[in-house]
PDB file of N, CA and C in Angstrom:
ATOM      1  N   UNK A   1    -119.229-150.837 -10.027  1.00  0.00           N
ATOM      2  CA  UNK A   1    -118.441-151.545 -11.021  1.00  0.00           C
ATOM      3  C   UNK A   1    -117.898-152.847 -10.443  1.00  0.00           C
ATOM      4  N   UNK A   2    -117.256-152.674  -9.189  1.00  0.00           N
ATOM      5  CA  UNK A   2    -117.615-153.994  -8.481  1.00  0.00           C
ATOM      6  C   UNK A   2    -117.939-155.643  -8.303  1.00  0.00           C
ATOM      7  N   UNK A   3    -119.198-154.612  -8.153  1.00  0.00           N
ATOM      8  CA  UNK A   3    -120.469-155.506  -8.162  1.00  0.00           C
ATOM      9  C   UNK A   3    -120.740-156.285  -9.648  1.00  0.00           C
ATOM     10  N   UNK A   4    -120.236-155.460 -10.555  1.00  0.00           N
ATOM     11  CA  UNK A   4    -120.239-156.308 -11.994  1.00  0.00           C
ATOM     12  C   UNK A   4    -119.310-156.987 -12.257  1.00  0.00           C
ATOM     13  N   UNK A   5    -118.355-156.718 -11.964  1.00  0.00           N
ATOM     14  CA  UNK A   5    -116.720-157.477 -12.440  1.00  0.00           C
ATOM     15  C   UNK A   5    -117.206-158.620 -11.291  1.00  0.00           C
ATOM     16  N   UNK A   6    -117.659-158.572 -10.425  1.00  0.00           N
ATOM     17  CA  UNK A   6    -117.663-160.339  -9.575  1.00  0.00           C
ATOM     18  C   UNK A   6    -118.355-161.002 -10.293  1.00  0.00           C
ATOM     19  N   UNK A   7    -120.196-160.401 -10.683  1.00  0.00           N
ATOM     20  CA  UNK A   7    -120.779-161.770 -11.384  1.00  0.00           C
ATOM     21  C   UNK A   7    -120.583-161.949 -11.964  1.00  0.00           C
ATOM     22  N   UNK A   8    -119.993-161.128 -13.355  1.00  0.00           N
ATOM     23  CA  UNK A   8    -119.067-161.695 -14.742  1.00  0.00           C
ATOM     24  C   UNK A   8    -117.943-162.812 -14.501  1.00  0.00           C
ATOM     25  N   UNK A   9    -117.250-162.360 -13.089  1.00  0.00           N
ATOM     26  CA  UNK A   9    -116.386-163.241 -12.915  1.00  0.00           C
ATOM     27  C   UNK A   9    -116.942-164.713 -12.302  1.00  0.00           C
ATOM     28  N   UNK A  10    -118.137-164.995 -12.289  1.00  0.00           N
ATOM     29  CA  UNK A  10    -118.977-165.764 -11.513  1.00  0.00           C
ATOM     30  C   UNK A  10    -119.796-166.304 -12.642  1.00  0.00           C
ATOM     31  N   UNK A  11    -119.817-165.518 -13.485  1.00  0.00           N
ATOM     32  CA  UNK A  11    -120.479-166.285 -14.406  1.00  0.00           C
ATOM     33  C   UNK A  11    -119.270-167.394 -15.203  1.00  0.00           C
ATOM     34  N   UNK A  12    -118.481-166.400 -15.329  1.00  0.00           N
ATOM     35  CA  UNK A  12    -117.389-167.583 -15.879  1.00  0.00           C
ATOM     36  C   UNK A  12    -116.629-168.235 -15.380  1.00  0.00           C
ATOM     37  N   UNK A  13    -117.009-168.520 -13.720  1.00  0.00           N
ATOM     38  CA  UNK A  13    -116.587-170.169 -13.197  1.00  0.00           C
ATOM     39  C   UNK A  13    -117.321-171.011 -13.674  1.00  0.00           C
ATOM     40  N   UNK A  14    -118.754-170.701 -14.223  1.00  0.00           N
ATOM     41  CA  UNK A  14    -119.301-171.874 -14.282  1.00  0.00           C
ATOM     42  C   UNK A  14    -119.167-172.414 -15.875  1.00  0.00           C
ATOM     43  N   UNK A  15    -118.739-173.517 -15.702  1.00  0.00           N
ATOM     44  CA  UNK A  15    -118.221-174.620 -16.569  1.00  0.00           C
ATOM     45  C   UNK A  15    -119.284-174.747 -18.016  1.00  0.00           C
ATOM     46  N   UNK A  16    -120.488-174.212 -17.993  1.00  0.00           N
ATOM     47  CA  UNK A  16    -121.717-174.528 -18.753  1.00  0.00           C
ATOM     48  C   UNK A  16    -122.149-173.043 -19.674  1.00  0.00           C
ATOM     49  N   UNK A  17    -120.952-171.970 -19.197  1.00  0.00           N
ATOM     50  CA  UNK A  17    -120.843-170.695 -19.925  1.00  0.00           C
ATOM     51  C   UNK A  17    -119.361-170.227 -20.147  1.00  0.00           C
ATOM     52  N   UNK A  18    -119.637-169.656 -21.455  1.00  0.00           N
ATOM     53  CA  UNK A  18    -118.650-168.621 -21.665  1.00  0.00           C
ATOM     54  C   UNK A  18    -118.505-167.478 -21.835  1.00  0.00           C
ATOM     55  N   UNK A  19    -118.097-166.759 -21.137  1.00  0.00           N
ATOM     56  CA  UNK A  19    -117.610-165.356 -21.196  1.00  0.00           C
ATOM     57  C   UNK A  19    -117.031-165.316 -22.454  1.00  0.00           C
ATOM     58  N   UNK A  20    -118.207-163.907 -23.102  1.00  0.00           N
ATOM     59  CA  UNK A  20    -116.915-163.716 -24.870  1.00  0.00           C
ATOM     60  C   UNK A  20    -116.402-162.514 -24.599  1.00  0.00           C
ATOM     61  N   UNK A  21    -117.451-161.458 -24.305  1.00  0.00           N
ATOM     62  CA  UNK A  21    -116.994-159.740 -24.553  1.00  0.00           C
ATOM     63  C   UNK A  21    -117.683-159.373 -23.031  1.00  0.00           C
ATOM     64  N   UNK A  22    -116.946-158.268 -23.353  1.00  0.00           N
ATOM     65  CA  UNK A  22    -117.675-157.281 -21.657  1.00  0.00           C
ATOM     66  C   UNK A  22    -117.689-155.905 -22.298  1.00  0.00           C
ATOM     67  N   UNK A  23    -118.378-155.247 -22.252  1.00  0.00           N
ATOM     68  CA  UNK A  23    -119.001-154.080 -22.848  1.00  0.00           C
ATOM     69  C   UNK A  23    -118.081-152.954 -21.557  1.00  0.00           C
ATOM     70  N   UNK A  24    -117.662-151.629 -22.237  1.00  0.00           N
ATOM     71  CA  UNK A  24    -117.352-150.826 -20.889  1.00  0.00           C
ATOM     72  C   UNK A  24    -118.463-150.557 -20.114  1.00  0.00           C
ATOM     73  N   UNK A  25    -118.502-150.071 -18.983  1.00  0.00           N
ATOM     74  CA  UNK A  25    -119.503-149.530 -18.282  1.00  0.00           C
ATOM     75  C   UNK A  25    -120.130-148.203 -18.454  1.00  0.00           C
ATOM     76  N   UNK A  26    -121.030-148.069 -17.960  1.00  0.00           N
ATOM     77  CA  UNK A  26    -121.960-146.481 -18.437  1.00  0.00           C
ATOM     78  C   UNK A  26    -122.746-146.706 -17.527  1.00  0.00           C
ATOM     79  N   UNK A  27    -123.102-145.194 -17.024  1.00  0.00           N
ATOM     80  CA  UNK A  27    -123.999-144.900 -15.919  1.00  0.00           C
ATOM     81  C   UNK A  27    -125.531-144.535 -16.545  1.00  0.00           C
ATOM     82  N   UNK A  28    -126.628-145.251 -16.099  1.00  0.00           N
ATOM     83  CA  UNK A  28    -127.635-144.162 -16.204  1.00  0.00           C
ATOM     84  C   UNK A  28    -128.534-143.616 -15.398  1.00  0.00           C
ATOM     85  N   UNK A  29    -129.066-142.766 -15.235  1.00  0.00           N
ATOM     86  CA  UNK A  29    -130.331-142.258 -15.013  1.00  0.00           C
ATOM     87  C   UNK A  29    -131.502-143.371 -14.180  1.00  0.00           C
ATOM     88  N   UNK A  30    -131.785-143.135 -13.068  1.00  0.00           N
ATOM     89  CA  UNK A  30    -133.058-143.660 -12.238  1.00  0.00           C
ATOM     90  C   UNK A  30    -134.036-143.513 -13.267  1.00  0.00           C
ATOM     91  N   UNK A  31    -135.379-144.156 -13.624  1.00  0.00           N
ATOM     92  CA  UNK A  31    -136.392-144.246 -14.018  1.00  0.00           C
ATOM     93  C   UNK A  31    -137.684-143.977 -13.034  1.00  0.00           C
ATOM     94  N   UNK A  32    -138.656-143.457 -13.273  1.00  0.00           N
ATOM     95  CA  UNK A  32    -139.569-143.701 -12.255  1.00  0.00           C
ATOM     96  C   UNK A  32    -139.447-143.474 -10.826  1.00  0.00           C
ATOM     97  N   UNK A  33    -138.070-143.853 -10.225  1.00  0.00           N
ATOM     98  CA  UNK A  33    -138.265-143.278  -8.823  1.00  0.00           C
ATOM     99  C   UNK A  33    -137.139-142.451  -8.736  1.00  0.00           C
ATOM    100  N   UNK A  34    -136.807-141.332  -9.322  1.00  0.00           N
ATOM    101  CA  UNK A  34    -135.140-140.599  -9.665  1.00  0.00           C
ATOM    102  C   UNK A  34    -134.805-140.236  -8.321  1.00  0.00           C
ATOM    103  N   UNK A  35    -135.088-140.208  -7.199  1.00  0.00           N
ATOM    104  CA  UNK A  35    -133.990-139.464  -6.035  1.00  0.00           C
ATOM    105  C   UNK A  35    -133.597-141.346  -5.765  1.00  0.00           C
ATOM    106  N   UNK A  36    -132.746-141.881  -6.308  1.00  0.00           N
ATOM    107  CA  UNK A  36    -131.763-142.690  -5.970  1.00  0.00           C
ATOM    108  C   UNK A  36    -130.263-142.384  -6.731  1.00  0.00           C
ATOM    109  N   UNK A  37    -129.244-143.403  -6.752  1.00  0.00           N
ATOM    110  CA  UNK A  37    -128.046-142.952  -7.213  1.00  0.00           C
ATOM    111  C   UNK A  37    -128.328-143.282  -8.917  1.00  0.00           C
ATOM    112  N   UNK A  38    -127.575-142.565  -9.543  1.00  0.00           N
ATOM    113  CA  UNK A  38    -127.617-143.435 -10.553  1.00  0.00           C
ATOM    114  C   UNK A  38    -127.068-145.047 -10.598  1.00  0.00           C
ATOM    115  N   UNK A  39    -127.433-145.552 -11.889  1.00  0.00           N
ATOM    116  CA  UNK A  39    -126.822-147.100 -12.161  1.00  0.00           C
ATOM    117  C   UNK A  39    -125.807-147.300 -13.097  1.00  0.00           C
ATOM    118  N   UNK A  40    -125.139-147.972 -12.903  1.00  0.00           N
ATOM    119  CA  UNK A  40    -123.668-148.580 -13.709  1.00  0.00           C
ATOM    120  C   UNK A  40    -124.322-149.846 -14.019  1.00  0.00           C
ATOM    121  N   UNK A  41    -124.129-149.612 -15.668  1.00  0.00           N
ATOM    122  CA  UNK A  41    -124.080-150.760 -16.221  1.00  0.00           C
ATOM    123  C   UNK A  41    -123.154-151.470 -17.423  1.00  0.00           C
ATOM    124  N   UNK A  42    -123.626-152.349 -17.425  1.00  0.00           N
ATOM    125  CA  UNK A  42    -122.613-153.196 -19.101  1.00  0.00           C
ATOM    126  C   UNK A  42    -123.035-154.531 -19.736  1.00  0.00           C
ATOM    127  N   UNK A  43    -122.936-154.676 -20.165  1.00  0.00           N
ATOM    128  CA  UNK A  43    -123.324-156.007 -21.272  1.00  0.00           C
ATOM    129  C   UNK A  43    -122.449-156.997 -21.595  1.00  0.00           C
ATOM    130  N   UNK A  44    -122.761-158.250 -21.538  1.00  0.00           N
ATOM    131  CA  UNK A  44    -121.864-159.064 -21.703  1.00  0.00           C
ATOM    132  C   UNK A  44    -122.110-160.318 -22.552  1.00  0.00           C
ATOM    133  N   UNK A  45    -121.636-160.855 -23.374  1.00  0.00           N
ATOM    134  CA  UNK A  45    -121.776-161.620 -24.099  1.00  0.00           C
ATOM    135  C   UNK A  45    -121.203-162.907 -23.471  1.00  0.00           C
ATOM    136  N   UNK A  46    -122.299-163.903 -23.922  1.00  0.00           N
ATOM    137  CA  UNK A  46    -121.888-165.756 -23.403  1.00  0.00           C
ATOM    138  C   UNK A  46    -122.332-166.348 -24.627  1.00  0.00           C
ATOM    139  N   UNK A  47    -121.961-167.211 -24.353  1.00  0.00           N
ATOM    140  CA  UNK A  47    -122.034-168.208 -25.733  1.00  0.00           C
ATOM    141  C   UNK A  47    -122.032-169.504 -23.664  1.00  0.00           C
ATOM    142  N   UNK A  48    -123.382-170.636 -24.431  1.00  0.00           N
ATOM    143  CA  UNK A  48    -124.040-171.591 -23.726  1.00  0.00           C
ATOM    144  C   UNK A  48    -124.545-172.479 -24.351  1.00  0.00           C
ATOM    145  N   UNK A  49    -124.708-173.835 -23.879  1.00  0.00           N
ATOM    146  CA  UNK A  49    -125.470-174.550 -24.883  1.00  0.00           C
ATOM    147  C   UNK A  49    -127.078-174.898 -24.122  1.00  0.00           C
ATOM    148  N   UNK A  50    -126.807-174.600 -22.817  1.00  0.00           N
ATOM    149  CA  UNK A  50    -128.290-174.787 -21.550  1.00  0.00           C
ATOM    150  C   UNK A  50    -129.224-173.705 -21.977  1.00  0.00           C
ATOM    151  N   UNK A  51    -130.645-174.288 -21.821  1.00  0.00           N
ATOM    152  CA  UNK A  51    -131.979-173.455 -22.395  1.00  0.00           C
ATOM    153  C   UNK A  51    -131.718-172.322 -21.205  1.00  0.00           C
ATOM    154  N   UNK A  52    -132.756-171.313 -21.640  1.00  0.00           N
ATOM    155  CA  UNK A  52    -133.566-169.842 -21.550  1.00  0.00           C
ATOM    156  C   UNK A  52    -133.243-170.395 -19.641  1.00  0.00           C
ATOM    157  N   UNK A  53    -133.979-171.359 -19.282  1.00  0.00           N
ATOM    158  CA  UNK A  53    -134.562-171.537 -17.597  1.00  0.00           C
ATOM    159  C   UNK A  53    -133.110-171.865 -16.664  1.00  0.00           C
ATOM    160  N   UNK A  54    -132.644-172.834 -17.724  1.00  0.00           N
ATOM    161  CA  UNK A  54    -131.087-173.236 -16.344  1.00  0.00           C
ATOM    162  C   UNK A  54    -130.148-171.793 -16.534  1.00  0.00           C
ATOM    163  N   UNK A  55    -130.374-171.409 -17.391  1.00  0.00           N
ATOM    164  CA  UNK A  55    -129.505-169.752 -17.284  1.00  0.00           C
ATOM    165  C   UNK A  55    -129.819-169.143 -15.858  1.00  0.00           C
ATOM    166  N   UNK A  56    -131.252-168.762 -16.839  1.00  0.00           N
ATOM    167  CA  UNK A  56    -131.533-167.926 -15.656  1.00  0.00           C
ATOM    168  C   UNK A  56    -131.839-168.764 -14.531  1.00  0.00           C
ATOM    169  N   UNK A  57    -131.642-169.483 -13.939  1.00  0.00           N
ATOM    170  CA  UNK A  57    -131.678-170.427 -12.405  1.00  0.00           C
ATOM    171  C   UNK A  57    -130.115-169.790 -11.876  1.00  0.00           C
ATOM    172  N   UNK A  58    -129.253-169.695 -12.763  1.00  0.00           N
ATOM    173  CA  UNK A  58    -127.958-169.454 -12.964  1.00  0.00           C
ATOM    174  C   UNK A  58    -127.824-168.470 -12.064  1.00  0.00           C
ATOM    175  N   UNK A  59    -128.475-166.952 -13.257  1.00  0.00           N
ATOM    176  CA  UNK A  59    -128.582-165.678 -12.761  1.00  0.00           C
ATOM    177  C   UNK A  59    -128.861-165.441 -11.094  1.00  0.00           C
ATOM    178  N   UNK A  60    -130.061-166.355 -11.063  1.00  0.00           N
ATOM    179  CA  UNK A  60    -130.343-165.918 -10.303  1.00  0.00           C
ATOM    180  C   UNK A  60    -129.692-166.083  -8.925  1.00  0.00           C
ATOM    181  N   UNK A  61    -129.033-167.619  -8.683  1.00  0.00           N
ATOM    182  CA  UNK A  61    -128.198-167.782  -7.992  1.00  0.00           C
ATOM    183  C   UNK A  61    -126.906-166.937  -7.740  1.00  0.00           C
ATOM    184  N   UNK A  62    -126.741-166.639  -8.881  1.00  0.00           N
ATOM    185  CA  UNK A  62    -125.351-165.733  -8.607  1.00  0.00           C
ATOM    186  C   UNK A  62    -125.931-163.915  -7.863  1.00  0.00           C
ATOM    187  N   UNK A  63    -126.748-163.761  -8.550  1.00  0.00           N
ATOM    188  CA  UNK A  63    -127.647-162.726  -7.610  1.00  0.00           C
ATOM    189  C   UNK A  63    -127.715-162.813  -6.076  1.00  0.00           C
ATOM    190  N   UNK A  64    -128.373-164.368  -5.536  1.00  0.00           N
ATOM    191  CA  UNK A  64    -128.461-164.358  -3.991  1.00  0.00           C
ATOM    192  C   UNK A  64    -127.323-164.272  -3.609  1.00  0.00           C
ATOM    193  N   UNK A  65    -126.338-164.969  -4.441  1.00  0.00           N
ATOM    194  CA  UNK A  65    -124.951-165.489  -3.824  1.00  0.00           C
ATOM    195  C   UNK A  65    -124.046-163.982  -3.386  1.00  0.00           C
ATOM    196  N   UNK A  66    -124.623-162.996  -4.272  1.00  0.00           N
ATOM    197  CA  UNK A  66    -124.019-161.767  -4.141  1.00  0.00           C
ATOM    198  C   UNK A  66    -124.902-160.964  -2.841  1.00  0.00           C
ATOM    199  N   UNK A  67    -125.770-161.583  -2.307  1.00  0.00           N
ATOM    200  CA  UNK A  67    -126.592-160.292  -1.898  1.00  0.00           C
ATOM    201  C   UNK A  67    -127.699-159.616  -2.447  1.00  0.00           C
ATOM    202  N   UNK A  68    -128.485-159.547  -3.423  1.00  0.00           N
ATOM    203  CA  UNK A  68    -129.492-159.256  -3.859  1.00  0.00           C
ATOM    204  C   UNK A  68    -130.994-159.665  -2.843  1.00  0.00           C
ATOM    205  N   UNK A  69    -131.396-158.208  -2.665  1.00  0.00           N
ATOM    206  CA  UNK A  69    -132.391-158.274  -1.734  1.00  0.00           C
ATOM    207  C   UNK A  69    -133.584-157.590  -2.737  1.00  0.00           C
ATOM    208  N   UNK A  70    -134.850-158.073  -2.308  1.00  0.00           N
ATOM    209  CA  UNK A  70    -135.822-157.591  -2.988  1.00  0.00           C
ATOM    210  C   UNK A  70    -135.831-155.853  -2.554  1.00  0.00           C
ATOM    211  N   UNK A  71    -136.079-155.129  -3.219  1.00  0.00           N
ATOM    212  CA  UNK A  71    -136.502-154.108  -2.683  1.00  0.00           C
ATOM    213  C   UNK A  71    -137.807-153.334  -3.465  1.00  0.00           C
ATOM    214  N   UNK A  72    -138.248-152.063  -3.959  1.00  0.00           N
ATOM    215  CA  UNK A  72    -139.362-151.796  -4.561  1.00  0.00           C
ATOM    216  C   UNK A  72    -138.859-151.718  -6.202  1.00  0.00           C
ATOM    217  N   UNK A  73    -139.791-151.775  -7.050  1.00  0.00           N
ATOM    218  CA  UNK A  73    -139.511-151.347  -7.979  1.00  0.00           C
ATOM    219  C   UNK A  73    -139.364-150.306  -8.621  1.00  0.00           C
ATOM    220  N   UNK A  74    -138.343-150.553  -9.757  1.00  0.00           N
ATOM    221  CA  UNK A  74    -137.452-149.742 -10.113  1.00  0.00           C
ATOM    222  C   UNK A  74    -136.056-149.199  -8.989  1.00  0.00           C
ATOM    223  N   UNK A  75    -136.353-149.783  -7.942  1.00  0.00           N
ATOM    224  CA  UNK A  75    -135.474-149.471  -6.919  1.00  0.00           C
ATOM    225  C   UNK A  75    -133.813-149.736  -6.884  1.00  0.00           C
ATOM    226  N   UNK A  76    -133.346-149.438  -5.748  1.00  0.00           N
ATOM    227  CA  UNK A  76    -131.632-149.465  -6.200  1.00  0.00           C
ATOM    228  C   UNK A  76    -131.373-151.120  -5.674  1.00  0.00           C
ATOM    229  N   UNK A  77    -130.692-152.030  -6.343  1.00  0.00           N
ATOM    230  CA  UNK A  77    -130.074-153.316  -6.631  1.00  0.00           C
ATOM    231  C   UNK A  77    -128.839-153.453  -6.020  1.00  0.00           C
ATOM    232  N   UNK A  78    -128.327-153.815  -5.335  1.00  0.00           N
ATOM    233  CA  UNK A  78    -126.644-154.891  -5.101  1.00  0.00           C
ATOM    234  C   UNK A  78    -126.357-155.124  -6.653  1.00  0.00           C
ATOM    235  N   UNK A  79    -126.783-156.020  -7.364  1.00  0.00           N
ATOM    236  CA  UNK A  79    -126.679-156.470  -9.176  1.00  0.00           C
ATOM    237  C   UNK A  79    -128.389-156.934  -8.945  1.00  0.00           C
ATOM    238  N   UNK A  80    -128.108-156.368 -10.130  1.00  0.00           N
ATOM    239  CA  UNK A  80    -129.391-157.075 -11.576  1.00  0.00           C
ATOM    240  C   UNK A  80    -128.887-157.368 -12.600  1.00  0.00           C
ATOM    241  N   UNK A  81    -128.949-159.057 -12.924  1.00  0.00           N
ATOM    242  CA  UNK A  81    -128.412-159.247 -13.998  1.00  0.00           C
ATOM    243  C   UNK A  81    -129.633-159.654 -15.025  1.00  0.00           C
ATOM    244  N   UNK A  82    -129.565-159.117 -16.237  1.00  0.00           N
ATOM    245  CA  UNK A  82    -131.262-159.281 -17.305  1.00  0.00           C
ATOM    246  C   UNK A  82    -130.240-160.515 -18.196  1.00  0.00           C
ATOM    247  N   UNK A  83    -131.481-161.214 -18.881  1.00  0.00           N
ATOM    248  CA  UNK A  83    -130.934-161.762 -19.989  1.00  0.00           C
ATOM    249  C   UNK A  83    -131.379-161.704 -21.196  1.00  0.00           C
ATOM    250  N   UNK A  84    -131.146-161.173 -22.196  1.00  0.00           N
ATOM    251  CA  UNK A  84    -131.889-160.976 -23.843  1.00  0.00           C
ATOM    252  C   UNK A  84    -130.960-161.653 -24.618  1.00  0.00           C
ATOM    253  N   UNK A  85    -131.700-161.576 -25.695  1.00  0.00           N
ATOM    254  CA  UNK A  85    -131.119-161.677 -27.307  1.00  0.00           C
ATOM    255  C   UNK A  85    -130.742-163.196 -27.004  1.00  0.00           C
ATOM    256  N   UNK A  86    -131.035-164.371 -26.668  1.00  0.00           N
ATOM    257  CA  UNK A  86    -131.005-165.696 -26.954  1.00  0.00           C
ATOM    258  C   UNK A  86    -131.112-165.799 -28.187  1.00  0.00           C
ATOM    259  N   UNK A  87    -129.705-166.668 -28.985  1.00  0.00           N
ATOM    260  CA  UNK A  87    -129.805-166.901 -30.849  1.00  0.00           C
ATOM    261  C   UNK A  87    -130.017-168.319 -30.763  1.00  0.00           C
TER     262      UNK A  87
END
């Protein structure tokens, strides 16, 4: 939980997003490789006026900035942050 409350909080230093809502957290279930921990997650709503690519350049920075190491897939994450539903 953490690990989410920083990049949320990281997302909304930056001047070019807004933080609207933060969803509570919920755990789920490993996929595909289940002897790991489960995952905590949540959803968060921004309102932006920068396309689909400087976002995610965004994401992704705030990812290294946290520590995010490649590991296998489906595997366990520091953060993964996804981005959907662009209106």
């Amino acid at each position: 939980m953490a690990n989410i409350q920083e990049a949320v909080r990281l997302l909304s230093q930056n001047p070019q997003i807004e933080v609207k809502k933060r969803s509570s957290f919920y755990e789920t279930s490993p996929v595909g490789v289940e002897k790991q921990p489960w995952f905590v997650n949540c959803a968060v709503e921004v309102a932006s006026d920068i396309g689909s690519k400087d976002l995610l350049k965004i994401i992704k920075d705030i990812e290294l900035s946290m520590g995010r190491e490649s590991s296998f897939v489906k595997g366990p994450r520091k953060i993964d942050i996804d981005r959907y539903n662009f209106l």
